[in-house]
Protein backbone atom coordinates (compact mmCIF):
# COMPACT_ATOMS: atom_id res chain seq x y z
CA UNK A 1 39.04 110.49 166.57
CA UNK A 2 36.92 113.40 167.91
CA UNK A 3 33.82 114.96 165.93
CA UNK A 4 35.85 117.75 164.50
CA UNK A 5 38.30 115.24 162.78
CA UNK A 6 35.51 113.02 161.43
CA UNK A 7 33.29 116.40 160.01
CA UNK A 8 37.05 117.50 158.66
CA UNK A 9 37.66 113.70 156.96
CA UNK A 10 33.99 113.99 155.40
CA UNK A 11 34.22 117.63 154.02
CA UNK A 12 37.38 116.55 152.26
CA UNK A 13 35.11 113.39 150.60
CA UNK A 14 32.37 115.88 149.49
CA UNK A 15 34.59 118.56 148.43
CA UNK A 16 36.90 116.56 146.48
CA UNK A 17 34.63 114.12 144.83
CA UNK A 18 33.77 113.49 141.53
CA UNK A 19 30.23 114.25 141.28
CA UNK A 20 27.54 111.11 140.11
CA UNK A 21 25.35 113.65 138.03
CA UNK A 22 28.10 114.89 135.55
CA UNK A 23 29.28 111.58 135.26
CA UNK A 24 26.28 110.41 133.75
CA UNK A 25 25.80 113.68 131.99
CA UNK A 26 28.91 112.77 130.47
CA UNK A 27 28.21 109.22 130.12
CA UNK A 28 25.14 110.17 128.15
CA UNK A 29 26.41 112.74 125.56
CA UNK A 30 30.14 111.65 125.53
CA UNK A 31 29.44 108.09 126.07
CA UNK A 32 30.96 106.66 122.87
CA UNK A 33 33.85 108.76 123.26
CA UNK A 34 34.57 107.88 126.80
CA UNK A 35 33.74 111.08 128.58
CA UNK A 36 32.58 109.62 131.79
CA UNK A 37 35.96 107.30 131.68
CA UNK A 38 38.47 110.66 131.35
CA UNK A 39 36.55 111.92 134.06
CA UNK A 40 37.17 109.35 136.36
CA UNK A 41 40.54 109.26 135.16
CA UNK A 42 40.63 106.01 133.36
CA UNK A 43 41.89 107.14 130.54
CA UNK A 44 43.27 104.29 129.04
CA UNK A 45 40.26 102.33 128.88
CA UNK A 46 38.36 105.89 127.64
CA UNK A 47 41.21 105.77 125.03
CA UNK A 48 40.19 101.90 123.52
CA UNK A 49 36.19 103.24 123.43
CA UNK A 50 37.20 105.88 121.50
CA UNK A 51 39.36 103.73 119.46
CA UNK A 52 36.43 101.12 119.43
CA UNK A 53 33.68 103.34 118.39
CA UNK A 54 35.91 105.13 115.61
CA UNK A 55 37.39 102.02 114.18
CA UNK A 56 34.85 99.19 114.67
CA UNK A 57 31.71 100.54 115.30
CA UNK A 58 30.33 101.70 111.77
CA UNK A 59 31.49 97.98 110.91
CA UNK A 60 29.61 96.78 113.20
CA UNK A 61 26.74 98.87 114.16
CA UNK A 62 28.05 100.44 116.99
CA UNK A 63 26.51 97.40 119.23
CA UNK A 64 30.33 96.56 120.96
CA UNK A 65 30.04 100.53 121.87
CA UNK A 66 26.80 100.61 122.70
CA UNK A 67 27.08 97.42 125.24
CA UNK A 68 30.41 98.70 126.27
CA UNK A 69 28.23 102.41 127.91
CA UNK A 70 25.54 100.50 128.89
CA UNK A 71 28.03 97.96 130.85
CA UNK A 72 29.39 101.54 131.99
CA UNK A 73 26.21 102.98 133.22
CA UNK A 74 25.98 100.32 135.87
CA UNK A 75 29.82 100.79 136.90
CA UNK A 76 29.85 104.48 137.58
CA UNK A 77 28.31 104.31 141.22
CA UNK A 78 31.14 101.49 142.03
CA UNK A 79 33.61 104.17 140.52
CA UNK A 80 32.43 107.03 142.41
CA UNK A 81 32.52 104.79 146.20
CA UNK A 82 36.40 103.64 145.56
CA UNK A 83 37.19 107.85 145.32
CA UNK A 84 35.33 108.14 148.16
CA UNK A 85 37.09 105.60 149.66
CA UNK A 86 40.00 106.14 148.51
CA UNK A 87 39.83 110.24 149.31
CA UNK A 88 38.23 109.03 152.86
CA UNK A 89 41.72 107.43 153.23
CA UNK A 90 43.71 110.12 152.28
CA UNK A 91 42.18 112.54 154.58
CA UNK A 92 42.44 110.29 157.74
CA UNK A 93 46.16 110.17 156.99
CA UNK A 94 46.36 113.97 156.75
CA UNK A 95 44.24 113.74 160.63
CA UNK A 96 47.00 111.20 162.12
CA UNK A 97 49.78 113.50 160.67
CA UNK A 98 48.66 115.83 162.36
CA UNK A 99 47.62 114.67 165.35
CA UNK A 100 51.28 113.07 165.65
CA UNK A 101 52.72 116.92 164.99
C-alpha cells in the first residue's frame, strides 16, 4: 500500500468518526437519558437507561443511573477506537477494490 492509499484510509477515519468531545458533551448533559449511547448507535442499551432512570431511579435515588454514566464515562474512548477500527477496515476494503479494478 503506497502513501496515497494510507493518507486516503486515514482521512476516511477522521472524517467519518464520531468525535470524543461531543460524546462526553452528551454524556454529561444527556447522560441519564443515554445521549452519548444513541450517538454511538447503541441504542438499545440507551433505550434501558432511559427506561432505568424514568422507572427506577426516583425509587432509588438515581444511584443504578448514576453508576451506570459513570461506568459509561470510562467506556466511551473504547467505543470511539472500535469505529475507528472498524471505519479503518472499511476504507482499506474500498483501497483493494480498487486497486483490483
Amino acid at each position: 500500500m503506497n502513501l496515497d492509499e494510507k493518507s486516503y484510509i486515514e482521512q476516511q477515519v477522521a472524517n467519518r468518526s464520531k468525535s470524543t468531545g461531543i460524546a462526553y458533551l452528551l454524556w454529561f448533559f444527556l447522560g441519564s437519558f443515554g445521549g452519548h449511547r444513541f450517538y454511538f448507535g447503541k441504542t438499545g442499551s440507551a433505550i434501558g437507561l432511559i427506561a432505568l432512570t424514568l422507572l427506577v431511579s426516583w425509587w432509588t435515588l438515581g444511584i443504578p443511573t448514576f453508576i451506570w454514566i459513570i461506568i459509561d464515562a470510562f467506556l466511551i474512548p473504547s467505543w470511539k477506537h472500535k469505529e475507528e477500527q472498524s471505519i479503518r477496515e472499511q476504507a482499506t476494503a474500498e483501497v483493494k477494490f480498487m486497486q483490483n479494478k
